[in-house]
PDB file of N, CA and C in Angstrom:
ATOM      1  N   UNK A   1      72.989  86.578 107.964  1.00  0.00           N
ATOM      2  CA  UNK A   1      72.903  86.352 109.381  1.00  0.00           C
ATOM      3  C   UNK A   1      73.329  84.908 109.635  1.00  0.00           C
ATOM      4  N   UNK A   2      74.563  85.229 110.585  1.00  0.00           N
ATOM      5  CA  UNK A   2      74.997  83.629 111.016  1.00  0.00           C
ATOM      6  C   UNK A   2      74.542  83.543 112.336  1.00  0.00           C
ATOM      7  N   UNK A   3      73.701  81.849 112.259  1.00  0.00           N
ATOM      8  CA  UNK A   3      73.184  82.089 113.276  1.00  0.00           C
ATOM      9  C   UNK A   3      73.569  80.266 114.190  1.00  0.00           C
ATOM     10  N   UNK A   4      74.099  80.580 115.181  1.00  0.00           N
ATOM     11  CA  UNK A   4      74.879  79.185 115.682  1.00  0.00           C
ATOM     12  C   UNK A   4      74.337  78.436 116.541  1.00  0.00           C
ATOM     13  N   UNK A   5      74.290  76.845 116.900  1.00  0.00           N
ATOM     14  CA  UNK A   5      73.168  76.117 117.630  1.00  0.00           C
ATOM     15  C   UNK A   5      74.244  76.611 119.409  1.00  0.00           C
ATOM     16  N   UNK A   6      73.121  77.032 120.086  1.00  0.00           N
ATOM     17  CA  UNK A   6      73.504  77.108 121.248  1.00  0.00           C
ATOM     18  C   UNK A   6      73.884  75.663 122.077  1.00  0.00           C
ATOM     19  N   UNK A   7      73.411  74.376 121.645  1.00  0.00           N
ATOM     20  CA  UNK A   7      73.908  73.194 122.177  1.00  0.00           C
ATOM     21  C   UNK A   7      75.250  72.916 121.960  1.00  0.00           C
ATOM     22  N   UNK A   8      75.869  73.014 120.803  1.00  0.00           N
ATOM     23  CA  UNK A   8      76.795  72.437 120.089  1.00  0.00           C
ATOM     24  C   UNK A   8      77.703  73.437 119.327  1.00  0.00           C
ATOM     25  N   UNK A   9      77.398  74.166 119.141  1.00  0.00           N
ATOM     26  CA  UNK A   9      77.596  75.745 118.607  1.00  0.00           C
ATOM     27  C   UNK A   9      78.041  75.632 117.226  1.00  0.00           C
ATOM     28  N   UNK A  10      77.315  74.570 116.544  1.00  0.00           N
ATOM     29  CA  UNK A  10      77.685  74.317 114.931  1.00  0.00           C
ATOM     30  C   UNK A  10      76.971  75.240 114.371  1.00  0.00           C
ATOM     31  N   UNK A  11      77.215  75.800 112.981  1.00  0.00           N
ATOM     32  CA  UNK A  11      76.184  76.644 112.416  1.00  0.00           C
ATOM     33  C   UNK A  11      74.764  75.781 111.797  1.00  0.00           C
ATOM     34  N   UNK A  12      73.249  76.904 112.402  1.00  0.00           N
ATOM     35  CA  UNK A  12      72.625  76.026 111.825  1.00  0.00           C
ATOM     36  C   UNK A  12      71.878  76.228 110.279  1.00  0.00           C
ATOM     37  N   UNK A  13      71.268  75.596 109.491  1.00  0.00           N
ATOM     38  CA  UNK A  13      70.755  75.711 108.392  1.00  0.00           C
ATOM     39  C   UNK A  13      69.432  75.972 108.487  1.00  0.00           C
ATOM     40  N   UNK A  14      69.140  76.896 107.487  1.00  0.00           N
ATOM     41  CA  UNK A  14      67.509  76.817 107.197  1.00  0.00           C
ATOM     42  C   UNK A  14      66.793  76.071 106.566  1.00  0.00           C
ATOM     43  N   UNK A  15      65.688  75.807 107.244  1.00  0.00           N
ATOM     44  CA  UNK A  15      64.846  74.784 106.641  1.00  0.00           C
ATOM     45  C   UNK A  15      63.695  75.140 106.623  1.00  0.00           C
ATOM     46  N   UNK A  16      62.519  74.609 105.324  1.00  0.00           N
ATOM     47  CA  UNK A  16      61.115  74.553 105.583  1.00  0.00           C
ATOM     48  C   UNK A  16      60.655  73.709 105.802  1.00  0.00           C
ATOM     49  N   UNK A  17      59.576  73.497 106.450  1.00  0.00           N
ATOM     50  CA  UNK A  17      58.698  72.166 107.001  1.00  0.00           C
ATOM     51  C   UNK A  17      57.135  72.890 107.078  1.00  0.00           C
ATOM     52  N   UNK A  18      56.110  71.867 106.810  1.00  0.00           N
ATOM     53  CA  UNK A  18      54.602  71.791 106.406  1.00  0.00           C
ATOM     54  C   UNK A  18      54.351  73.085 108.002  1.00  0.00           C
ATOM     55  N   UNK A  19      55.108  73.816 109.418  1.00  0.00           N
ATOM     56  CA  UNK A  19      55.029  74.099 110.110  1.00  0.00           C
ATOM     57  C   UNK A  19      56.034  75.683 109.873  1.00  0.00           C
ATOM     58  N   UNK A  20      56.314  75.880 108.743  1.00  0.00           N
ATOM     59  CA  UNK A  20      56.957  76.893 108.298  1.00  0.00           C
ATOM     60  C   UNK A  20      58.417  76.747 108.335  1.00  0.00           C
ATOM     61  N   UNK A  21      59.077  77.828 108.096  1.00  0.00           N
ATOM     62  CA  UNK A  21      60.672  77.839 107.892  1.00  0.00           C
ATOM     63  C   UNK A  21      61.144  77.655 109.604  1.00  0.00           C
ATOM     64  N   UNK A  22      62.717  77.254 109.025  1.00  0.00           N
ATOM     65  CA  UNK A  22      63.177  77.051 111.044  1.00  0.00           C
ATOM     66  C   UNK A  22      64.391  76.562 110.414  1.00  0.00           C
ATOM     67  N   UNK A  23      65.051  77.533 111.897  1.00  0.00           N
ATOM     68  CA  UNK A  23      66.645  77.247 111.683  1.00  0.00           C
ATOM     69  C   UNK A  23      67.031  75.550 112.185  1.00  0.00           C
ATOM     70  N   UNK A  24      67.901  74.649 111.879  1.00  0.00           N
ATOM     71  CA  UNK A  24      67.293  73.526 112.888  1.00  0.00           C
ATOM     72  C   UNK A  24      69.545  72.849 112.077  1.00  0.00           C
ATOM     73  N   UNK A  25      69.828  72.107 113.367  1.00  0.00           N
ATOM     74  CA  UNK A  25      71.107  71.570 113.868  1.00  0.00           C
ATOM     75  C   UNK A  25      71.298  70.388 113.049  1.00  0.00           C
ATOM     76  N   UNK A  26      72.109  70.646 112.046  1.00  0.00           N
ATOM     77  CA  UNK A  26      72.658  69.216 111.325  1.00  0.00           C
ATOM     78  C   UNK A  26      73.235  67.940 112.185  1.00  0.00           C
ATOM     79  N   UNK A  27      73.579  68.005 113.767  1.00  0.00           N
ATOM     80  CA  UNK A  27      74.319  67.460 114.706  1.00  0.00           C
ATOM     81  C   UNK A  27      73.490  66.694 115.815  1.00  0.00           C
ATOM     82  N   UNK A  28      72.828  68.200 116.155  1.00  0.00           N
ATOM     83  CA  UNK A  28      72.308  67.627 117.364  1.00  0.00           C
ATOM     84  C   UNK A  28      70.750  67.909 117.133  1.00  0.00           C
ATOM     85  N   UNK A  29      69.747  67.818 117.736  1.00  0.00           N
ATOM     86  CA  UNK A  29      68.281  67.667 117.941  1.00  0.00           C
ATOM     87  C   UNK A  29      67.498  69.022 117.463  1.00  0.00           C
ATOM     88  N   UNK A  30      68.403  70.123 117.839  1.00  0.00           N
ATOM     89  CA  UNK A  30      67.861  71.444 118.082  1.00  0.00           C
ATOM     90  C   UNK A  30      67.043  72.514 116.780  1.00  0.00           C
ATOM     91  N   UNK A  31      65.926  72.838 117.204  1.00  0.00           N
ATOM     92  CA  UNK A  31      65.292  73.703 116.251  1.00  0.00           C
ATOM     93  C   UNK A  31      64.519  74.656 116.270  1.00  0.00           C
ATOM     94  N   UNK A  32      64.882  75.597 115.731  1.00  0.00           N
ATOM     95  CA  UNK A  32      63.939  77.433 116.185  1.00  0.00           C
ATOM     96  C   UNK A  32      63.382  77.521 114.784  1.00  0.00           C
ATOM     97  N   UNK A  33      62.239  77.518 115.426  1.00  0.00           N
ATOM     98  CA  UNK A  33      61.121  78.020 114.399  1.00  0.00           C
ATOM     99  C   UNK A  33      60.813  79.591 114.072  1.00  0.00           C
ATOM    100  N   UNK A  34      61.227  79.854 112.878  1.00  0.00           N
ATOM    101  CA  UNK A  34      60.924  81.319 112.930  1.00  0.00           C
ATOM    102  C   UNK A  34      59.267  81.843 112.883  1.00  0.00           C
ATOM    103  N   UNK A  35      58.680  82.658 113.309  1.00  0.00           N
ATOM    104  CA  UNK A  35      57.693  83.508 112.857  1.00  0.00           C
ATOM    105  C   UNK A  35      57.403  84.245 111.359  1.00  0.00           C
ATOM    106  N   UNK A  36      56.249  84.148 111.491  1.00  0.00           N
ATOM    107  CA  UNK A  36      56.031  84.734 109.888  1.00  0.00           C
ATOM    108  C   UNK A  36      56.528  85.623 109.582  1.00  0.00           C
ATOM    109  N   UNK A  37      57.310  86.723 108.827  1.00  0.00           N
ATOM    110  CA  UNK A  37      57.470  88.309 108.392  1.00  0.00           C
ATOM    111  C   UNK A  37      59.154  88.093 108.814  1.00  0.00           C
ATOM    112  N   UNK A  38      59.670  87.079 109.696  1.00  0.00           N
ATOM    113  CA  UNK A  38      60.845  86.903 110.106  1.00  0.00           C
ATOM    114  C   UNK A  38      61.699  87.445 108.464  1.00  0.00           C
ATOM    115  N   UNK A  39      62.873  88.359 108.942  1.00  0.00           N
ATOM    116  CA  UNK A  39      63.953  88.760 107.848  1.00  0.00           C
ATOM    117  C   UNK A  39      64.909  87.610 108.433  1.00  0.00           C
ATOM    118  N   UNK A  40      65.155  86.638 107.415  1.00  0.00           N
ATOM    119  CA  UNK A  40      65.726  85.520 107.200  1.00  0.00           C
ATOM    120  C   UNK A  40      67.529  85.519 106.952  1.00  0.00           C
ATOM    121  N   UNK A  41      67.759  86.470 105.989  1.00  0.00           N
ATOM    122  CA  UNK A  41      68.724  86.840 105.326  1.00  0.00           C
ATOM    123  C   UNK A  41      69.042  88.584 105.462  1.00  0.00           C
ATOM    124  N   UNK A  42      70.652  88.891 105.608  1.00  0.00           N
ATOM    125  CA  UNK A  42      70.923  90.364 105.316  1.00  0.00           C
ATOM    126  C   UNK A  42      72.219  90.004 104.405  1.00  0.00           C
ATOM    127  N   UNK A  43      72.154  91.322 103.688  1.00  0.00           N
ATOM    128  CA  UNK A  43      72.972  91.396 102.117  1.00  0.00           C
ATOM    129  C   UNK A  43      73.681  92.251 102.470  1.00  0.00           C
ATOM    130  N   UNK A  44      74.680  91.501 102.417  1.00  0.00           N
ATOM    131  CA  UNK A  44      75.984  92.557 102.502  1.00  0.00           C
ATOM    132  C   UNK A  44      76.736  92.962 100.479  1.00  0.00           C
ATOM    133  N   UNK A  45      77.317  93.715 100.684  1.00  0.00           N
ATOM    134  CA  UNK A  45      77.640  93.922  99.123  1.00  0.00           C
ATOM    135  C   UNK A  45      79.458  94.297  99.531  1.00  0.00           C
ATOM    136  N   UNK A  46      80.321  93.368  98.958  1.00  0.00           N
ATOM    137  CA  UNK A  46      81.520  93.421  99.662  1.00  0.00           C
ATOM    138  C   UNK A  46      82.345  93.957  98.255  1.00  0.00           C
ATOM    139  N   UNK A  47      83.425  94.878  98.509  1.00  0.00           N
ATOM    140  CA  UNK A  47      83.835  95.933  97.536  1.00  0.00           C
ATOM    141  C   UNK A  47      84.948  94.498  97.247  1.00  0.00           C
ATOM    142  N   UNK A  48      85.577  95.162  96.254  1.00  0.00           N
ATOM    143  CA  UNK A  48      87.338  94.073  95.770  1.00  0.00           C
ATOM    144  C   UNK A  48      87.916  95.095  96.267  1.00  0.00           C
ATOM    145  N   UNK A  49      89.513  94.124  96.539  1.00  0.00           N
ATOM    146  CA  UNK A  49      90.539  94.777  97.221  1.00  0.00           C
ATOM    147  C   UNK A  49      91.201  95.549  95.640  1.00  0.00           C
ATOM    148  N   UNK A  50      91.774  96.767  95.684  1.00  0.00           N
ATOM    149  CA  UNK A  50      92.784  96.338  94.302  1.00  0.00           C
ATOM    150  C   UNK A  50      93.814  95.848  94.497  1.00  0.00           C
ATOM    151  N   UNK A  51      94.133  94.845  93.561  1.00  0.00           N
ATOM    152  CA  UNK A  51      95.303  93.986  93.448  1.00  0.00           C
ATOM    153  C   UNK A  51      96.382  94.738  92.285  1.00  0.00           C
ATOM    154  N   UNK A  52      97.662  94.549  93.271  1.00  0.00           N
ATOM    155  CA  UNK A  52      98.611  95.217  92.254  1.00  0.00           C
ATOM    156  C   UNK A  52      99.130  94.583  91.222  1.00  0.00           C
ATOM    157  N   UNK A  53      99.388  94.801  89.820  1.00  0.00           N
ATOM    158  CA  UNK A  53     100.127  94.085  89.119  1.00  0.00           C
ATOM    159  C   UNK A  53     101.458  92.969  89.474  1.00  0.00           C
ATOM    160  N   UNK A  54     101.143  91.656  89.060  1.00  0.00           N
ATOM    161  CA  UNK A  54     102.732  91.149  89.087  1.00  0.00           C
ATOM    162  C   UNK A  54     103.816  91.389  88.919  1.00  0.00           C
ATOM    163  N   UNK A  55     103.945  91.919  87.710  1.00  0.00           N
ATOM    164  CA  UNK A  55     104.511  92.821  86.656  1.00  0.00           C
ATOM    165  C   UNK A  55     104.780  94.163  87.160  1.00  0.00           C
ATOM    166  N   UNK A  56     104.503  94.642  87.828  1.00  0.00           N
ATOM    167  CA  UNK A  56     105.091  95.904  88.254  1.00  0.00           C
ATOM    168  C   UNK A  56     103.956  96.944  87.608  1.00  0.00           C
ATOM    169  N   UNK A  57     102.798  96.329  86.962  1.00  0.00           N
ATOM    170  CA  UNK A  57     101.437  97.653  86.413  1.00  0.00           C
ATOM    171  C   UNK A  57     102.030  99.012  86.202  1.00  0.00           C
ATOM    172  N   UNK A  58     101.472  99.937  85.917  1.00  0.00           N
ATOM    173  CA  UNK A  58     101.361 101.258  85.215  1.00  0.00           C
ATOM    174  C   UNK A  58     103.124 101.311  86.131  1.00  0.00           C
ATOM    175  N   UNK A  59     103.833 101.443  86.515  1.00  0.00           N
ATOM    176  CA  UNK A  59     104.883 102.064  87.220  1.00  0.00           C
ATOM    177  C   UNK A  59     106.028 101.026  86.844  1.00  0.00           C
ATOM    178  N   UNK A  60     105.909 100.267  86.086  1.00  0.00           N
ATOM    179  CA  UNK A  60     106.787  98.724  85.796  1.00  0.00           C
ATOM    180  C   UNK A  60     108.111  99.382  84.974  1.00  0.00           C
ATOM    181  N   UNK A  61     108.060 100.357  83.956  1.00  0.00           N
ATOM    182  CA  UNK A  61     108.893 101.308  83.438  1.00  0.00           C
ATOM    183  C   UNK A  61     109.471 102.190  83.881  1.00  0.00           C
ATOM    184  N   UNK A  62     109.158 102.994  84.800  1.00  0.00           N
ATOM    185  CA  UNK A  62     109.825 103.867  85.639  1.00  0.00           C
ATOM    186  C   UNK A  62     111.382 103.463  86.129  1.00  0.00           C
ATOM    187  N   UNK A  63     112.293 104.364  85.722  1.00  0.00           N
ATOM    188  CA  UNK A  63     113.721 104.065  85.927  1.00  0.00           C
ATOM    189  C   UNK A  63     114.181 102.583  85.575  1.00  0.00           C
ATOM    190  N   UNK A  64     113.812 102.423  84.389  1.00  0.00           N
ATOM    191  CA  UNK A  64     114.506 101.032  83.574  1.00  0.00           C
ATOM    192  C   UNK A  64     115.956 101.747  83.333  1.00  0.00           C
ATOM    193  N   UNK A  65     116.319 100.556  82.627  1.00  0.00           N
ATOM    194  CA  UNK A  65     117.735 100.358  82.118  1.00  0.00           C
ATOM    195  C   UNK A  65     117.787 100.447  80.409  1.00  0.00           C
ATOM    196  N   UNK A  66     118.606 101.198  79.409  1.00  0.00           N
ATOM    197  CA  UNK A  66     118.419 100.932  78.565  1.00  0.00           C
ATOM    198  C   UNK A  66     119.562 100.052  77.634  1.00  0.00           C
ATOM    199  N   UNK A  67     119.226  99.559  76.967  1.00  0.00           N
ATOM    200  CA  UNK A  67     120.361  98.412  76.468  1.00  0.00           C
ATOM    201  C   UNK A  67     120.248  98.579  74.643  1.00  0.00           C
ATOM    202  N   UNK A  68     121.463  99.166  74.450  1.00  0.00           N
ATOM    203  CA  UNK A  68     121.517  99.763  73.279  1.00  0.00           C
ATOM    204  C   UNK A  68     121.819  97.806  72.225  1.00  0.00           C
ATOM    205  N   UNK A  69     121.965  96.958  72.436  1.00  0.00           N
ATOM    206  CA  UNK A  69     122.239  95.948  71.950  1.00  0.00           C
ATOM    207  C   UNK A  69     121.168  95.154  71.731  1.00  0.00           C
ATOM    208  N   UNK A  70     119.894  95.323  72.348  1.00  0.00           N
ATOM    209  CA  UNK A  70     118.408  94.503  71.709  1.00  0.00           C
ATOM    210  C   UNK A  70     117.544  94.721  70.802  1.00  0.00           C
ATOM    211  N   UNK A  71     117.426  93.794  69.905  1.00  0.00           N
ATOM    212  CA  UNK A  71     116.813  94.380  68.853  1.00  0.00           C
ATOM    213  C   UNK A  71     115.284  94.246  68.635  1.00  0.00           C
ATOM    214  N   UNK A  72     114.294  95.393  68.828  1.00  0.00           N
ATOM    215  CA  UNK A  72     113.110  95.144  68.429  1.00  0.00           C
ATOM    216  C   UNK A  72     112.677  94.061  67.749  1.00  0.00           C
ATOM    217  N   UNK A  73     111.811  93.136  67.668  1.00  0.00           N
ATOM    218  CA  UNK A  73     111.520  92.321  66.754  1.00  0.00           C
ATOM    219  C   UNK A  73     110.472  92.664  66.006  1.00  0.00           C
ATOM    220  N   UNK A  74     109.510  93.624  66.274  1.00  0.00           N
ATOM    221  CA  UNK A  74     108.998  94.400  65.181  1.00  0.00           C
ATOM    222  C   UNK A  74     109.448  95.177  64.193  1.00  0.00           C
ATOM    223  N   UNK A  75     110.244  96.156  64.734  1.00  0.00           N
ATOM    224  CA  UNK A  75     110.570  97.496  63.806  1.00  0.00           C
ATOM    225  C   UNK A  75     111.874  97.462  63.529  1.00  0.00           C
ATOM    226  N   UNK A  76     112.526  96.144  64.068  1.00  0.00           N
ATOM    227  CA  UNK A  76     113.922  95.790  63.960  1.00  0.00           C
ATOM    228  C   UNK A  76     115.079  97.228  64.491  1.00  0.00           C
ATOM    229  N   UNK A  77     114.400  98.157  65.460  1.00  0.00           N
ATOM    230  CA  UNK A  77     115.390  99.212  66.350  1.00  0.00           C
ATOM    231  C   UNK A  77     116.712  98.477  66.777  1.00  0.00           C
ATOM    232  N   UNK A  78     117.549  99.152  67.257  1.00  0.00           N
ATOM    233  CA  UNK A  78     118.237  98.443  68.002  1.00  0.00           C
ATOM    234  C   UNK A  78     118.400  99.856  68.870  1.00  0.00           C
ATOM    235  N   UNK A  79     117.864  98.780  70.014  1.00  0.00           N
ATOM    236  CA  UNK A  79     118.044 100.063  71.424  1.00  0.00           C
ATOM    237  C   UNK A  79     116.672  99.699  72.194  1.00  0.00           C
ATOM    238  N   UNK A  80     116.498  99.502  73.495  1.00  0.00           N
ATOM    239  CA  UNK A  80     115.155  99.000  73.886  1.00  0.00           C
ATOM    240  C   UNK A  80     115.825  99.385  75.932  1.00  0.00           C
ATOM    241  N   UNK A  81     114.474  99.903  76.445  1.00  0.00           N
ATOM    242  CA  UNK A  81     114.303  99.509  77.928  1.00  0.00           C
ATOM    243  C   UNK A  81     113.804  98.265  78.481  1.00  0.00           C
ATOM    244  N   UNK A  82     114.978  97.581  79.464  1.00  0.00           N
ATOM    245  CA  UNK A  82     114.400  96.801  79.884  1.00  0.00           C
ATOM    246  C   UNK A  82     114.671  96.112  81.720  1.00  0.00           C
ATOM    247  N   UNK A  83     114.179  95.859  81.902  1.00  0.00           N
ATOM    248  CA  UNK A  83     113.251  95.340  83.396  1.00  0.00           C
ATOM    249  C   UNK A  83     113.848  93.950  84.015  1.00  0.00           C
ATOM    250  N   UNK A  84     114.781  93.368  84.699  1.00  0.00           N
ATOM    251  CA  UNK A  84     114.351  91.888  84.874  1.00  0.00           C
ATOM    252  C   UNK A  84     114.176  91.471  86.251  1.00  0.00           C
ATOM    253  N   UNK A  85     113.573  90.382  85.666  1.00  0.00           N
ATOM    254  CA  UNK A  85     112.409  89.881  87.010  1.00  0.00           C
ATOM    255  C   UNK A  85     112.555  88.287  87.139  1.00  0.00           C
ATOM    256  N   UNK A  86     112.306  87.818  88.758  1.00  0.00           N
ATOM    257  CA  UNK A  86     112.222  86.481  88.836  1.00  0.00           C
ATOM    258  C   UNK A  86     110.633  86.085  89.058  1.00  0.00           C
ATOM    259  N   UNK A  87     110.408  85.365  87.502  1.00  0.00           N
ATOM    260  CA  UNK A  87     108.899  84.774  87.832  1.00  0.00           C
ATOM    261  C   UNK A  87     109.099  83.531  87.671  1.00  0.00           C
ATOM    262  N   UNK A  88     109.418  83.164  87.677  1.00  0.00           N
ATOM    263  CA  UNK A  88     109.968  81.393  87.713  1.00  0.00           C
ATOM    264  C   UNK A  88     110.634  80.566  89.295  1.00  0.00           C
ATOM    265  N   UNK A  89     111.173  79.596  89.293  1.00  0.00           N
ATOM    266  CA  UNK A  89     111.527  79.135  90.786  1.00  0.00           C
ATOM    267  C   UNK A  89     112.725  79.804  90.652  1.00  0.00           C
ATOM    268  N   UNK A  90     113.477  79.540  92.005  1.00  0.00           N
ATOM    269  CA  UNK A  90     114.961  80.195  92.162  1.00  0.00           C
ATOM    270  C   UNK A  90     116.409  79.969  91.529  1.00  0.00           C
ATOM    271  N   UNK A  91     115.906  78.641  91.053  1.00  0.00           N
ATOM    272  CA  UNK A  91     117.062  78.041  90.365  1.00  0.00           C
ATOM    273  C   UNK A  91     116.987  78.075  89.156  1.00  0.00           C
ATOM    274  N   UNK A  92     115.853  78.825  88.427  1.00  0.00           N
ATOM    275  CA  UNK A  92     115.857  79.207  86.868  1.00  0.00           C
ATOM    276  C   UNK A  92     116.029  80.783  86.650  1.00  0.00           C
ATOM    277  N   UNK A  93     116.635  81.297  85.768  1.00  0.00           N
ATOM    278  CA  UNK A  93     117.441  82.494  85.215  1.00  0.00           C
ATOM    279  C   UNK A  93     115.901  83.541  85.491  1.00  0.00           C
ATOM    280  N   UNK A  94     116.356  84.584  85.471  1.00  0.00           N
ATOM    281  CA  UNK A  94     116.009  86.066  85.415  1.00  0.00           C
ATOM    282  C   UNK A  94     115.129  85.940  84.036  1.00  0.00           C
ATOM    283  N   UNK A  95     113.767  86.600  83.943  1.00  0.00           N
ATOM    284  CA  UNK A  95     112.952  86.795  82.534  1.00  0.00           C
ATOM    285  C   UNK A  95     113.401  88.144  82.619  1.00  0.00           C
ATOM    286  N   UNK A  96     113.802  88.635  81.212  1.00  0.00           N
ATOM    287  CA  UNK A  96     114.448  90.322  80.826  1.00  0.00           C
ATOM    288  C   UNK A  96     112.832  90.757  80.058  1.00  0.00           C
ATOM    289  N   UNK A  97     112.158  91.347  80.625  1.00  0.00           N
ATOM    290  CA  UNK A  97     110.852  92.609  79.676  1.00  0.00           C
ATOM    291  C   UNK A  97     111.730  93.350  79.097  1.00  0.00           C
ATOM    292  N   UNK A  98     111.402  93.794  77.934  1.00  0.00           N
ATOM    293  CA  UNK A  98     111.447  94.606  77.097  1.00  0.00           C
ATOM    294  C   UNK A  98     110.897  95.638  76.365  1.00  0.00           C
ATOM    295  N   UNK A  99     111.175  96.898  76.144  1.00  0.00           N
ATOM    296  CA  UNK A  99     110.532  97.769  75.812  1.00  0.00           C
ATOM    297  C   UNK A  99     111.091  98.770  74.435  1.00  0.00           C
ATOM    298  N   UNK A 100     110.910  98.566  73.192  1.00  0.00           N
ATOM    299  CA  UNK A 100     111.198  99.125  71.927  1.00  0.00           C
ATOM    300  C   UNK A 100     111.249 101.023  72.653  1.00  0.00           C
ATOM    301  N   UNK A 101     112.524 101.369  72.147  1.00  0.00           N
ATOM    302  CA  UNK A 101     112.565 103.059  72.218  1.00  0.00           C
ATOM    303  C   UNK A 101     112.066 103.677  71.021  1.00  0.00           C
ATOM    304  N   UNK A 102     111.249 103.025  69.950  1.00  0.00           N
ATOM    305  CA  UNK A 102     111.008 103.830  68.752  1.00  0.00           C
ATOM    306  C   UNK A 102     109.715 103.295  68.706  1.00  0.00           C
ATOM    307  N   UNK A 103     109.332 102.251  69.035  1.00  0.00           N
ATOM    308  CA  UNK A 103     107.565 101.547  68.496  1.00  0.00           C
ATOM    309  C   UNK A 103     107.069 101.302  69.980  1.00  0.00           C
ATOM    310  N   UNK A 104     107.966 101.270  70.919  1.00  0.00           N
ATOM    311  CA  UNK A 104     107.527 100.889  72.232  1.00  0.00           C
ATOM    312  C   UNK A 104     106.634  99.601  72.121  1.00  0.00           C
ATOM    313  N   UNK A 105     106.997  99.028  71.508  1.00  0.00           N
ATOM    314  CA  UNK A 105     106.669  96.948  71.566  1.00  0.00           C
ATOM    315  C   UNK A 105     107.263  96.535  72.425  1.00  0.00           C
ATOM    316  N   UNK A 106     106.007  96.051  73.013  1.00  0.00           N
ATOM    317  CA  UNK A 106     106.923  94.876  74.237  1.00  0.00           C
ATOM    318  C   UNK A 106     106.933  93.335  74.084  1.00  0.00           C
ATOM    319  N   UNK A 107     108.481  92.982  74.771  1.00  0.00           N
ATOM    320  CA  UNK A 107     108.446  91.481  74.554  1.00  0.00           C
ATOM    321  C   UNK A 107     109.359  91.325  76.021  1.00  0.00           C
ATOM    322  N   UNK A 108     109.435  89.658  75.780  1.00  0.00           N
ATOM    323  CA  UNK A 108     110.519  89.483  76.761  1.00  0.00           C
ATOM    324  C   UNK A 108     111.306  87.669  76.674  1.00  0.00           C
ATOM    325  N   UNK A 109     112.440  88.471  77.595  1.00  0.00           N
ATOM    326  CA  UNK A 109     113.803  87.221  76.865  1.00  0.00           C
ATOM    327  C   UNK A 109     113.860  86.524  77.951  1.00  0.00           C
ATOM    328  N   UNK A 110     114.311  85.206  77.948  1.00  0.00           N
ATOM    329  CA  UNK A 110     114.588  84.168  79.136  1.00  0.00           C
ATOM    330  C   UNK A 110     115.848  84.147  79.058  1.00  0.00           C
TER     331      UNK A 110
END
């Protein structure tokens, strides 16, 4: 519960004092004293958005390119799918992902 000073309309803070809890104005003078049993606080429980991969996530492979001239660096294939992407500023080259057609290892070339 946001609760705002009607003088000044800053938000105010809770406070306790030897006279009980009270909302009271970092600014100006103003202060509401709550009553005993007063619900002080409500809880909200806020979900996450999903965020999509940078990378292109589960769908990043779909209709690649295949390039019979790269060579696995694991299984030493030659033949691999691959992807390229600008993750860098504009004036630096294309990063190529890579994807092995026999071990499906991924890497990637600058």
């Amino acid at each position: 519960m946001l609760t705002f000073c009607p003088t000044c309309t800053n938000m105010l803070t809770l406070s306790t004092s030897g006279n009980g809890m009270r909302f009271e104005c970092r600014t100006c003078p103003y202060e509401y004293y709550l009553q005993d049993g007063t619900i002080v606080y409500d809880r909200k429980v806020l979900e996450k958005k999903k965020v999509d991969s940078v990378l292109g996530g589960e769908n990043a492979w779909e209709n690649v390119d295949k390039d019979p001239g790269s060579q696995c660096p694991k299984c030493s294939n030659m033949g691999a799918y691959f992807y390229m992407l600008q993750i860098r500023s504009a004036d630096e080259p294309m990063t190529k992902f890579c994807r092995c057609t026999a071990c499906f290892h991924q890497w990637r070339e600058n």
